[in-house]
C-alpha atoms as a PDB file:
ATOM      1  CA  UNK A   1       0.000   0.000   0.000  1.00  0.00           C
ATOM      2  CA  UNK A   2       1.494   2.919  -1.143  1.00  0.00           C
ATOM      3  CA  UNK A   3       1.631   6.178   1.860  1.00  0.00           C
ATOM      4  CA  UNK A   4      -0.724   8.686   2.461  1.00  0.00           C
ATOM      5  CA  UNK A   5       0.475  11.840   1.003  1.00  0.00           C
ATOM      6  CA  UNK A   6       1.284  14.976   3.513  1.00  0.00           C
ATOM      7  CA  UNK A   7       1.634  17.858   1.624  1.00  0.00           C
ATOM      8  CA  UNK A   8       1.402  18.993  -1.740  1.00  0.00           C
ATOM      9  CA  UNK A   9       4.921  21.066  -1.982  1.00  0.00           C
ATOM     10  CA  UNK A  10       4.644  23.911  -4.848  1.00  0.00           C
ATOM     11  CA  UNK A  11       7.751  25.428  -6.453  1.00  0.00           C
ATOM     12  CA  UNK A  12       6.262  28.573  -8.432  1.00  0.00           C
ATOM     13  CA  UNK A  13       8.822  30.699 -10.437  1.00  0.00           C
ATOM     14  CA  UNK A  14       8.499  33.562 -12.874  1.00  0.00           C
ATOM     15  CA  UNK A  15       8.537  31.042 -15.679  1.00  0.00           C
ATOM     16  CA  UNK A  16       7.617  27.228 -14.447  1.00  0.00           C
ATOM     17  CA  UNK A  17       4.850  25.898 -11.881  1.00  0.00           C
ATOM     18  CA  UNK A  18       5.686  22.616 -10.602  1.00  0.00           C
ATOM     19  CA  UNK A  19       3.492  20.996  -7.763  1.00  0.00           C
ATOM     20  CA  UNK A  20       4.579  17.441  -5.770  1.00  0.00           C
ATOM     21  CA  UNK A  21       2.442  15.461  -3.965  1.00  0.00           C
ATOM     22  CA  UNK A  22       4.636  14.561  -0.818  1.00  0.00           C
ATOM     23  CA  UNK A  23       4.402  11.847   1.852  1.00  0.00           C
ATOM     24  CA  UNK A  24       5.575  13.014   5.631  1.00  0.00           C
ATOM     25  CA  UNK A  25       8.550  10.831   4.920  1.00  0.00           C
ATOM     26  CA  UNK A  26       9.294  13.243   1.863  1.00  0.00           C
ATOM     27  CA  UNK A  27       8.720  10.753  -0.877  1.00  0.00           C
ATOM     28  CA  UNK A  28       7.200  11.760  -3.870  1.00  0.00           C
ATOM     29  CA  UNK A  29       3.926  10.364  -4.546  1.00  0.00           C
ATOM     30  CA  UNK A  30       3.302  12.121  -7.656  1.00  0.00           C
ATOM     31  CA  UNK A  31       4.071  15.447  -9.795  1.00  0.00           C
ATOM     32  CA  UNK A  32       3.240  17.885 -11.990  1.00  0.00           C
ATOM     33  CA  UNK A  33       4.380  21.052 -13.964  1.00  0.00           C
ATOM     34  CA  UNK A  34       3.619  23.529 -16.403  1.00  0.00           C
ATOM     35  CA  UNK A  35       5.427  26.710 -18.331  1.00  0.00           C
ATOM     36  CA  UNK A  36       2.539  28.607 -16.025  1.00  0.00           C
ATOM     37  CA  UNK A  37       5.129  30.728 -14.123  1.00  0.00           C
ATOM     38  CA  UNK A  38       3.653  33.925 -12.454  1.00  0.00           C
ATOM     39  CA  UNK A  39       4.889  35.819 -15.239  1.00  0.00           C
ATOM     40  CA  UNK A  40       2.040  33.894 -17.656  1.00  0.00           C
ATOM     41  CA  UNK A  41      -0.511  34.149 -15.248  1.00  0.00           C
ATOM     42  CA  UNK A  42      -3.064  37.195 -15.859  1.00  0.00           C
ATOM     43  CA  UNK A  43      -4.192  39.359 -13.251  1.00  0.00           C
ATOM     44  CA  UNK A  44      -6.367  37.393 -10.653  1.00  0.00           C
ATOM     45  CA  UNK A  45      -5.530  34.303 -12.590  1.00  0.00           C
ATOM     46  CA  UNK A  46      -3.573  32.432  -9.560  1.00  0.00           C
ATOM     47  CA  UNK A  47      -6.576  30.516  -7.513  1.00  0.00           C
ATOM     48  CA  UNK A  48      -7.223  29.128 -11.197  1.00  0.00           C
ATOM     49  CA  UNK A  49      -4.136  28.143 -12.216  1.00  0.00           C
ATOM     50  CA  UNK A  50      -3.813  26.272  -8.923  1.00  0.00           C
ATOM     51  CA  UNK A  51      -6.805  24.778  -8.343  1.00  0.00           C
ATOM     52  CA  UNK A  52      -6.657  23.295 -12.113  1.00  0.00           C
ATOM     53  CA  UNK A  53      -3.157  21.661 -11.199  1.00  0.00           C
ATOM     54  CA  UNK A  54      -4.365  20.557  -7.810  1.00  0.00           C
ATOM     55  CA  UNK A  55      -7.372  19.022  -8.713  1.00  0.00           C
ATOM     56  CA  UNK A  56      -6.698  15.562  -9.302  1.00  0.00           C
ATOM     57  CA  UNK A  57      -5.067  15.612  -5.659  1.00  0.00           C
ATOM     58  CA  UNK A  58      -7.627  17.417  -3.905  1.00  0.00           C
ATOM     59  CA  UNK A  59     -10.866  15.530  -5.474  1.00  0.00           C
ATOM     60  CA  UNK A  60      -8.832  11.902  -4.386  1.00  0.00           C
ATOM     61  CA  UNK A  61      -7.406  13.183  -0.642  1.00  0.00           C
ATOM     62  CA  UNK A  62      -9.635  15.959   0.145  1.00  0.00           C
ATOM     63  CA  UNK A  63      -7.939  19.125   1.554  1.00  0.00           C
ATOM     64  CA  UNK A  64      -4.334  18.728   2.383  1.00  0.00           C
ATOM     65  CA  UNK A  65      -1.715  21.104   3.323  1.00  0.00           C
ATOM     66  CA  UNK A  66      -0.453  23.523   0.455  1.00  0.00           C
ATOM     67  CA  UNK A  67       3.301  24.618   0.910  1.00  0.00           C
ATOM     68  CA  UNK A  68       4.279  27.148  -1.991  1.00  0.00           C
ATOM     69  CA  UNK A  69       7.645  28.619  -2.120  1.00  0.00           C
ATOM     70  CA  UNK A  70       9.400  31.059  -5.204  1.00  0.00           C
ATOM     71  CA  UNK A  71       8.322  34.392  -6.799  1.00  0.00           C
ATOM     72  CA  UNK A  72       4.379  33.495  -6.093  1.00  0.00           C
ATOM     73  CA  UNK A  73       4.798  35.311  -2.793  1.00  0.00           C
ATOM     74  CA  UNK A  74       6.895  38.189  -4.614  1.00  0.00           C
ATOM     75  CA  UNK A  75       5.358  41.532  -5.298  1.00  0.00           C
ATOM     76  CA  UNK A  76       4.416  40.656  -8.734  1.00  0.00           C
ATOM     77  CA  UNK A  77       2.764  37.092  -7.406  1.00  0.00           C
ATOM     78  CA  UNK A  78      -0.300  36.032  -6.060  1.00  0.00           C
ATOM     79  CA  UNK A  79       0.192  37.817  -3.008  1.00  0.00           C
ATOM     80  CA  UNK A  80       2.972  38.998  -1.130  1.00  0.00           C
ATOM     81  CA  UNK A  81       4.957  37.534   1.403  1.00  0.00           C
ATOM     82  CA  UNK A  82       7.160  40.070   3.228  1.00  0.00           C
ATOM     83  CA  UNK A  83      10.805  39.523   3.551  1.00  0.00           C
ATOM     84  CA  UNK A  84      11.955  38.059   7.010  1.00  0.00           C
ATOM     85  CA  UNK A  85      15.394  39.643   7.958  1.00  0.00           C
ATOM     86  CA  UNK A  86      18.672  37.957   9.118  1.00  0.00           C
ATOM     87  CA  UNK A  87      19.347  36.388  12.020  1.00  0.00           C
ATOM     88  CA  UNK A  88      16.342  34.403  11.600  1.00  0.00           C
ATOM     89  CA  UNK A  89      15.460  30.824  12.549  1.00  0.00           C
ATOM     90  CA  UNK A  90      12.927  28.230  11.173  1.00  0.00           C
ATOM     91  CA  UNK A  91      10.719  29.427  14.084  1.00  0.00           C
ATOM     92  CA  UNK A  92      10.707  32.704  12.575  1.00  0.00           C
ATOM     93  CA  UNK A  93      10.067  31.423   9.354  1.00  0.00           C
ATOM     94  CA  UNK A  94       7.201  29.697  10.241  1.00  0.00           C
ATOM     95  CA  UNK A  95       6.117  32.762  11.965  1.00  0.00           C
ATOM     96  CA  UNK A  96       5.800  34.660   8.808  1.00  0.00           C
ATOM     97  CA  UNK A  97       4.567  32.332   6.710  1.00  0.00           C
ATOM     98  CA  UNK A  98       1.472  33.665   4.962  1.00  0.00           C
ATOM     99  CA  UNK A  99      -2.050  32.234   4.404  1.00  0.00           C
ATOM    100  CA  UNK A 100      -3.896  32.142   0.936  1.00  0.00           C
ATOM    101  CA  UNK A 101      -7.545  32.134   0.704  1.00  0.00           C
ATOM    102  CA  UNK A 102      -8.497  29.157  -0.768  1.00  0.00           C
ATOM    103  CA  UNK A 103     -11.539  27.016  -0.984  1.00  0.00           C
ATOM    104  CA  UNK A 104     -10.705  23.098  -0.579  1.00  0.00           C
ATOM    105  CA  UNK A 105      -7.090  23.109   0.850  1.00  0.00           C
ATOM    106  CA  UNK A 106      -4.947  25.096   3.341  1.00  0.00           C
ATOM    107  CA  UNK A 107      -2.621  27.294   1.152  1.00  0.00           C
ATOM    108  CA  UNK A 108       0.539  28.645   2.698  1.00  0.00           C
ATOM    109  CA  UNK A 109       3.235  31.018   1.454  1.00  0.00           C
ATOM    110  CA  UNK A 110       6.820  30.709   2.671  1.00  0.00           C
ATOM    111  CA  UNK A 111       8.482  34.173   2.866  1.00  0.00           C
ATOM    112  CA  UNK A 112      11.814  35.287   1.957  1.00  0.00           C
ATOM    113  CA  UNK A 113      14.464  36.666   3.660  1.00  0.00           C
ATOM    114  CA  UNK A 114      16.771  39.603   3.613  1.00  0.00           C
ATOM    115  CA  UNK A 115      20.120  40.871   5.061  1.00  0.00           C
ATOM    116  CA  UNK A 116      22.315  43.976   4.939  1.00  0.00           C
ATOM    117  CA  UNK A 117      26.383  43.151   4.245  1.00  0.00           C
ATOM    118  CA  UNK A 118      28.232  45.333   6.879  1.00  0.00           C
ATOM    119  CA  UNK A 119      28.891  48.144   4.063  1.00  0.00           C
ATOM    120  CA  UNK A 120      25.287  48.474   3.973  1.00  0.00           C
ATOM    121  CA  UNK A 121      24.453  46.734   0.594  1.00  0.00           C
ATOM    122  CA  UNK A 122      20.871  44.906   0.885  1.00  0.00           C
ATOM    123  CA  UNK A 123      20.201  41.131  -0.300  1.00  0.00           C
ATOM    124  CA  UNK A 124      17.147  39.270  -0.627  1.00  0.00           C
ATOM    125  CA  UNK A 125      16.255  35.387  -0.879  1.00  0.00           C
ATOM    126  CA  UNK A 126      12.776  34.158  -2.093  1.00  0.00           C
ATOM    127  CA  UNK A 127      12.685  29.960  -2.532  1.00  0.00           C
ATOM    128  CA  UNK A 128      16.380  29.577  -1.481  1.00  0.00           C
ATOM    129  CA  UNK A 129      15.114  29.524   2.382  1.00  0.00           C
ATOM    130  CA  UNK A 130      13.481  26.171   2.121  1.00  0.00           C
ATOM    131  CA  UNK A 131      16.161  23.960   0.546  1.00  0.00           C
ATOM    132  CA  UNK A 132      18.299  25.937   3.760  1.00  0.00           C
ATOM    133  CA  UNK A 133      15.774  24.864   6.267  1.00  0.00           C
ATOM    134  CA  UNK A 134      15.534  20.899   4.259  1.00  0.00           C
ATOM    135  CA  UNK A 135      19.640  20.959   4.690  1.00  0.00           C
ATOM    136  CA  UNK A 136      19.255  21.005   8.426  1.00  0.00           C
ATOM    137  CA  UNK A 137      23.171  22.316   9.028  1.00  0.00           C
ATOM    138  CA  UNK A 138      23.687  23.253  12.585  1.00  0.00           C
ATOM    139  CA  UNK A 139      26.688  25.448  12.020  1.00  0.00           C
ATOM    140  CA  UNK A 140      28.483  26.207   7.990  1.00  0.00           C
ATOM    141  CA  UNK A 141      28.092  27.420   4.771  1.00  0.00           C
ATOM    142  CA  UNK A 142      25.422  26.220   2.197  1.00  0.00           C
ATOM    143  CA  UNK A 143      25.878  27.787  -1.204  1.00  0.00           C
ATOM    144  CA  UNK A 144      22.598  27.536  -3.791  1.00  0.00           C
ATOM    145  CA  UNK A 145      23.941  27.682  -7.216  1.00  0.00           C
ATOM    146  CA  UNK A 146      21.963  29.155  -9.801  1.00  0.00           C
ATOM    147  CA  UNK A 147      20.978  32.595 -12.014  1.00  0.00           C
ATOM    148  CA  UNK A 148      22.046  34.005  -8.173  1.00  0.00           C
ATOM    149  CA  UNK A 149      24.002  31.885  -6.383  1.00  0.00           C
ATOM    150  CA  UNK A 150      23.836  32.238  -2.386  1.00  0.00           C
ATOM    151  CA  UNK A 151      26.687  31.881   0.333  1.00  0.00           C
ATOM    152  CA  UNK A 152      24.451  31.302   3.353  1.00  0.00           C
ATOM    153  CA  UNK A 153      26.061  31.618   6.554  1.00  0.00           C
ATOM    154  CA  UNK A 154      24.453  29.204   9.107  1.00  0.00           C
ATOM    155  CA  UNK A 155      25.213  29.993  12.777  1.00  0.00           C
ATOM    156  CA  UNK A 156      23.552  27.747  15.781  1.00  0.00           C
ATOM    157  CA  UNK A 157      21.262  26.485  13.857  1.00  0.00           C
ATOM    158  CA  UNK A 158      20.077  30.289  12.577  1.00  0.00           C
ATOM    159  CA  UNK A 159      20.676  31.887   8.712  1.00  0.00           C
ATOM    160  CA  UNK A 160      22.607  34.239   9.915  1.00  0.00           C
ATOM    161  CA  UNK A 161      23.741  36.479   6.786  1.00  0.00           C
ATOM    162  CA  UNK A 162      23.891  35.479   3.257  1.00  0.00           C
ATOM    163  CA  UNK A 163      25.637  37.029  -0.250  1.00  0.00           C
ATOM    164  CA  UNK A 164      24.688  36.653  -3.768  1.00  0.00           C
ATOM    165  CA  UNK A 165      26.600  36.356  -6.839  1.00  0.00           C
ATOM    166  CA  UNK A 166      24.634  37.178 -10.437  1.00  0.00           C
ATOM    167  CA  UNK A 167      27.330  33.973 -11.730  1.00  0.00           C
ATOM    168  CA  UNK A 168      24.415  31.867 -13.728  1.00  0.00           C
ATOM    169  CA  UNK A 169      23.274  35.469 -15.320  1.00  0.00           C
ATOM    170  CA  UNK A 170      26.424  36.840 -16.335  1.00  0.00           C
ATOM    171  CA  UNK A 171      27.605  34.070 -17.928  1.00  0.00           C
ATOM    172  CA  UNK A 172      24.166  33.959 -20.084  1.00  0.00           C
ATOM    173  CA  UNK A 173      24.981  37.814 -20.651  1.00  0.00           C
ATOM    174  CA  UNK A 174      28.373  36.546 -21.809  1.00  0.00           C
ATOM    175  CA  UNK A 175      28.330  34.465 -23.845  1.00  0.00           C
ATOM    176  CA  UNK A 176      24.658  35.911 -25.595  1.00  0.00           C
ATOM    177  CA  UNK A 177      25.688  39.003 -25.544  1.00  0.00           C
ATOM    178  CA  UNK A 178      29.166  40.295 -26.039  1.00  0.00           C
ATOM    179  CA  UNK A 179      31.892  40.165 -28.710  1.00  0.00           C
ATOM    180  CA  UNK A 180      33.256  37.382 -26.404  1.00  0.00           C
ATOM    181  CA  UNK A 181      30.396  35.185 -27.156  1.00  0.00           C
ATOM    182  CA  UNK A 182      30.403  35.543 -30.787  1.00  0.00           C
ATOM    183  CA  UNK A 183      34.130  33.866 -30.277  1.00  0.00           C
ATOM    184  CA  UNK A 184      32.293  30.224 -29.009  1.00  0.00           C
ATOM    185  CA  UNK A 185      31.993  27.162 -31.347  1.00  0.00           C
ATOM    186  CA  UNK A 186      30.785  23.695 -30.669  1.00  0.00           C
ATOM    187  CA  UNK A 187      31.242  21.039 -29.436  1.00  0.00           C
ATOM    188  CA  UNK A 188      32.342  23.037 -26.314  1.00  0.00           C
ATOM    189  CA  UNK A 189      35.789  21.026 -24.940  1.00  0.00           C
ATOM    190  CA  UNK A 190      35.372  21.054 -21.291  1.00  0.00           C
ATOM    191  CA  UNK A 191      39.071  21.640 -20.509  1.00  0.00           C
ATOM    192  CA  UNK A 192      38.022  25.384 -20.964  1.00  0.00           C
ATOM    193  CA  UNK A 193      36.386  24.892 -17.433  1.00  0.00           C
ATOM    194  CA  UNK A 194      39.456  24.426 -15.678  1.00  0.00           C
ATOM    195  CA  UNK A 195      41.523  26.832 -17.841  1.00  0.00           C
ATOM    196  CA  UNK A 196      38.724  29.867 -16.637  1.00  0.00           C
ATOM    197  CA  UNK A 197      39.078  28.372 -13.026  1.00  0.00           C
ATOM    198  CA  UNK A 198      43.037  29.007 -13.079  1.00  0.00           C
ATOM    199  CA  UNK A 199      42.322  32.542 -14.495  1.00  0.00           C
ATOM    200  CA  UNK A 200      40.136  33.971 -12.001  1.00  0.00           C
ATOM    201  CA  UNK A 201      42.392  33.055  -9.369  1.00  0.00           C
ATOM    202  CA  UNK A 202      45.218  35.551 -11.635  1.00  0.00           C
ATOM    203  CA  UNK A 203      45.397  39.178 -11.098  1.00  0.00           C
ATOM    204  CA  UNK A 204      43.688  41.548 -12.997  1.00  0.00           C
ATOM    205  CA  UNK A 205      40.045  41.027 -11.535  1.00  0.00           C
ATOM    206  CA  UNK A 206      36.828  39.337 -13.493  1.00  0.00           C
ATOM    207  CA  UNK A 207      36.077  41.671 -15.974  1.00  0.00           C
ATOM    208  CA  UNK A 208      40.018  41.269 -17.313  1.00  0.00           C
ATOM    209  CA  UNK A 209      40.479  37.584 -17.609  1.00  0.00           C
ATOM    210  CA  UNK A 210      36.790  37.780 -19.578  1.00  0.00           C
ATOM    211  CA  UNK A 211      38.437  39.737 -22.054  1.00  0.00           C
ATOM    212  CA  UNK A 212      41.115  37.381 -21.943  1.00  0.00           C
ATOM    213  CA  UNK A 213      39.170  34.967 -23.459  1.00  0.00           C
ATOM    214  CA  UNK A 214      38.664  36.946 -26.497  1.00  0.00           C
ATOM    215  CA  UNK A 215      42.097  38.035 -26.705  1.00  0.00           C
ATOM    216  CA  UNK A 216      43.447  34.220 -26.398  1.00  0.00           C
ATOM    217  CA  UNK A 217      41.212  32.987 -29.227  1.00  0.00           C
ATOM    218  CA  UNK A 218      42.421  35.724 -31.467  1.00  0.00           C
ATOM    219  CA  UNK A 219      46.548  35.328 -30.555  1.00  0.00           C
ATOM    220  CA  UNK A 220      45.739  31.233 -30.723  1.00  0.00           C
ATOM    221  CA  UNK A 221      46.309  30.942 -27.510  1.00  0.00           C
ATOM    222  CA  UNK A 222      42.768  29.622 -26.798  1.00  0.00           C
ATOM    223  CA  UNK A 223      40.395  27.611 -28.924  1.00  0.00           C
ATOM    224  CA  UNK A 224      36.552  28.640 -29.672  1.00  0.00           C
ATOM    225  CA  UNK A 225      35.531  25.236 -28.242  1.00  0.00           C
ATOM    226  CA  UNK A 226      37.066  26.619 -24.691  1.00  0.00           C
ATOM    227  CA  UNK A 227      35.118  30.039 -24.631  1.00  0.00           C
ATOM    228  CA  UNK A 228      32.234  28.368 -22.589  1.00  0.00           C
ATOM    229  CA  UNK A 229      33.644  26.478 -20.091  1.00  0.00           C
ATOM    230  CA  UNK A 230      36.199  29.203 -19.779  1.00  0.00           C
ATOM    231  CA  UNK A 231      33.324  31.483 -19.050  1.00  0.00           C
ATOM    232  CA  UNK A 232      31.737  29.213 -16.314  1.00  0.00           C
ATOM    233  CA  UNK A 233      34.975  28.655 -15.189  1.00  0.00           C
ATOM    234  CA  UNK A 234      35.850  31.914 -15.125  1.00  0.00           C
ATOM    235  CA  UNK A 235      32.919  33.128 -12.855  1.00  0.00           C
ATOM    236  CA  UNK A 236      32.297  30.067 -10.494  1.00  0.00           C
ATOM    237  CA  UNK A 237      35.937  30.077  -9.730  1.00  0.00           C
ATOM    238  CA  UNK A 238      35.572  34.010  -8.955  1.00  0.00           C
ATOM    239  CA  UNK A 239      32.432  33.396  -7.105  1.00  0.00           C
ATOM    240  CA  UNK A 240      34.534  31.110  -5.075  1.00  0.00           C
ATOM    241  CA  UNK A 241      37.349  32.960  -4.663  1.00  0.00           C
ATOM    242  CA  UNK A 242      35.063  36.034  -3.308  1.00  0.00           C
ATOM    243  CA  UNK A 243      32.923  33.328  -1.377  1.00  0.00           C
ATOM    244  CA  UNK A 244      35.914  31.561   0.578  1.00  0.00           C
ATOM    245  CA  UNK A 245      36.862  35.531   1.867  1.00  0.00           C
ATOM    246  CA  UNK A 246      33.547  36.233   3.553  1.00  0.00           C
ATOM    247  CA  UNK A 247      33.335  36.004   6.995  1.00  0.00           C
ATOM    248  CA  UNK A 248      32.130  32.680   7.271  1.00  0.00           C
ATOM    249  CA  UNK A 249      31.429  30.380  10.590  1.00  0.00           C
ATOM    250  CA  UNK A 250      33.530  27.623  10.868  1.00  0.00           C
ATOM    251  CA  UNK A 251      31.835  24.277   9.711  1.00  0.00           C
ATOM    252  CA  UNK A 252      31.497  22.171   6.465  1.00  0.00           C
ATOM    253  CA  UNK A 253      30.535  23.577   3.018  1.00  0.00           C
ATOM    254  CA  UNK A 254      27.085  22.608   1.467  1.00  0.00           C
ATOM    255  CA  UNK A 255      26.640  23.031  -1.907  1.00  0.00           C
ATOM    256  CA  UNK A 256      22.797  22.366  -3.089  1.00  0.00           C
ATOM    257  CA  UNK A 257      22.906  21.449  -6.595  1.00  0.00           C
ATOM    258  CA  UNK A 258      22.483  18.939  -9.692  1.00  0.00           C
ATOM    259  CA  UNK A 259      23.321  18.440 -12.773  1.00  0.00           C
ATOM    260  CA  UNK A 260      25.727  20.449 -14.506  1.00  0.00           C
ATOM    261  CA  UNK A 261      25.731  22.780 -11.670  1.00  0.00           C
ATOM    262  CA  UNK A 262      26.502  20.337  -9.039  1.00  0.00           C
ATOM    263  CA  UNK A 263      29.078  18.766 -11.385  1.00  0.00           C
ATOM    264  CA  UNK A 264      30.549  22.502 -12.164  1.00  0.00           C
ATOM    265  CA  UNK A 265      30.788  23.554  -8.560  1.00  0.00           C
ATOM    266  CA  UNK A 266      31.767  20.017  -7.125  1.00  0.00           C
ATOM    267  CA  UNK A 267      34.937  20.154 -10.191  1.00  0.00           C
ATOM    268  CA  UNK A 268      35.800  24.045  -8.999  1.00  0.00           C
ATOM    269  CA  UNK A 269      35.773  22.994  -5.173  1.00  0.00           C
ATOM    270  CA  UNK A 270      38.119  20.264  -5.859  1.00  0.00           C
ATOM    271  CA  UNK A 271      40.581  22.013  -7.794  1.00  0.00           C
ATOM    272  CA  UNK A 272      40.565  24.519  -5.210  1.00  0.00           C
ATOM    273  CA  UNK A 273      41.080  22.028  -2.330  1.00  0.00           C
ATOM    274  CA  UNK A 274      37.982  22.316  -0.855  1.00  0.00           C
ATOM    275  CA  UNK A 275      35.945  19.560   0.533  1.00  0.00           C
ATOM    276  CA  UNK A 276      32.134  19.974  -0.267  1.00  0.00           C
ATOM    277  CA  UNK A 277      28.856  17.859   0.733  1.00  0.00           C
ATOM    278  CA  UNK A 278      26.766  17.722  -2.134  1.00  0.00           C
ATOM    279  CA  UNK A 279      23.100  17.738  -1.640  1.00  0.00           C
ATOM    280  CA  UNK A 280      19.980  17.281  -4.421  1.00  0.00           C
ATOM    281  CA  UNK A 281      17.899  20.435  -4.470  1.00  0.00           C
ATOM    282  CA  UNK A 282      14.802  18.718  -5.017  1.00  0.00           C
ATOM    283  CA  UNK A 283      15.189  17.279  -1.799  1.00  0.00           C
ATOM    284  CA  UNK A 284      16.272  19.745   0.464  1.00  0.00           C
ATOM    285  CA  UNK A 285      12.942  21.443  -1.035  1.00  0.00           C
ATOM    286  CA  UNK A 286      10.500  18.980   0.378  1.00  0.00           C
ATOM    287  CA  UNK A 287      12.364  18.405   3.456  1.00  0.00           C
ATOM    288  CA  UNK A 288      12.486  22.116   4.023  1.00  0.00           C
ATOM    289  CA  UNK A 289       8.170  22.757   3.267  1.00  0.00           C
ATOM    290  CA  UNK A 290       7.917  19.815   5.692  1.00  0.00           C
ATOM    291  CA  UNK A 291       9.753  21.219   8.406  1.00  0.00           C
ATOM    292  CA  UNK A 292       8.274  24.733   7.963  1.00  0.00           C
ATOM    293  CA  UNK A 293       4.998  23.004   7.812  1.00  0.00           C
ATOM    294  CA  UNK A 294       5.585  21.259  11.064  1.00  0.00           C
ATOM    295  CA  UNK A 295       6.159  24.424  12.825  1.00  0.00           C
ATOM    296  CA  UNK A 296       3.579  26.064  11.423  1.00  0.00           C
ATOM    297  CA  UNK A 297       1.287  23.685  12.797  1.00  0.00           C
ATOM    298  CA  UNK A 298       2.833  23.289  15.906  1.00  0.00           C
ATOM    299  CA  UNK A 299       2.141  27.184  16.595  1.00  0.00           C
ATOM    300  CA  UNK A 300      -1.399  26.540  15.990  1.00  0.00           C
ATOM    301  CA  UNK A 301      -1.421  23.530  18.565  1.00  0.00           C
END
């Protein structure tokens, strides 16, 4: 007999919608997605869209717990779900969390969090918090790679402070959208990757060794195959660099991420001598809703 399903976890971005139907040991029972993201849905269009992707679930189980984490509780979402700040703790989380009107299930939006670095610069978080509270790290450093990676600072248990790094976005603007780009053939030989990691531990900064790449290519220093991986070399291994210098607690490293991101950042952190835990995002997702969840309820107890 298959187990009763807990909680129907919902990952809602500005372009995909994808809803799990999750048992309370985190198993997924079954799934669902669509290219619905909230920039696709029109004005008052979210109870809709949700109760047509829920409705197979809800008609079999009858109301269940709705988790949803991502830009659904931003300001251009369904509705919004203000911005806990740093220091905070799943408790306060779960404080925060915001209820959805909703007729045949308990809807729930997990907020996001924000911090201040000490110059003063502000950060925000929306969806990253969950697959931090599903890691369950007493005391470290969990980094989310991504469009915006994260360096999240754990401390006692708490998110303490956490930095972003726009590494997934400019290396899209990169190689799309500059001369360097236009340099690129295919196949891509993945020995660039480890050439761009070497270079942005060199002098001369980021935006330099980027224009290295062009320059090698044209001196024939460089192949077009390498532009790429030099690229995502390149920025990981600064995003590293700059990552490793923040004022980090002590404790392991944590990097959540699959794919060729996990395999990117696992290959950077062991040329740079850095032992890493690697943990699936998908995961650390559900575990994270059903610990929030659990609070949650617990405060209405």
């Amino acid at each position: 007999m298959s187990p009763a399903p807990r909680l129907i976890a919902v990952d809602w971005g500005t372009s995909r919608l994808r809803a799990m139907l999750v048992s309370s040991e985190g198993a997924i029972l079954d799934q669902t997605a669509a290219d619905e993201g909230i920039m696709a849905v029109p004005p008052g269009g979210f109870p809709d869209v949700l109760r047509r992707t829920l409705a197979p679930w809800l008609e079999r189980h009858g109301r269940l717990p709705v988790m949803m984490a991502g830009m659904v509780g931003s300001r251009n979402g369904w509705i919004e779900a203000p911005y806990a700040a740093c220091p905070a703790s799943l408790d306060d989380l779960a404080a925060r969390v915001v209820h959805v009107p909703f007729d045949g299930a308990d809807v729930r939006l997990v907020p996001g969090l924000t911090w201040r670095d000490p110059g003063g610069t502000p950060d925000v978080m929306r969806g990253e918090e969950t697959k931090i509270a599903g890691v369950g790290l007493a005391t470290g450093t969990i980094v989310t790679p991504g469009t915006h990676s994260k360096w999240i600072s754990i401390r006692e248990g708490r998110i303490d402070a956490f930095v972003s790094f726009m590494t997934g976005e400019f290396y899209a603007a990169l190689l799309g959208h500059t001369i360097i780009g236009r340099l690129a053939e295919a196949p891509e030989d993945p020995a660039g990757f480890d050439a761009g990691l070497a270079a942005s531990r060199r002098h001369g900064g980021l935006t330099h060794q980027a224009f290295g790449a062009r320059t090698s290519v044209l001196l024939g220093d460089m192949p077009g195959t390498w532009v790429g991986p030099y690229l995502s070399g390149l920025l990981i291994g600064s995003e590293i660099v700059n990552g490793l210098a923040l004022d980090r607690p002590a404790g392991e490293i944590v990097v959540v991420a699959d794919g060729v991101f996990g395999r990117n950042y696992a290959r950077a952190f062991e040329v740079f001598g850095v032992p890493v835990r690697l943990l699936d995002p998908e995961d650390t997702f559900i575990a994270g809703l059903l610990r929030i969840l659990e609070r949650v309820e617990g405060r209405r107890a």
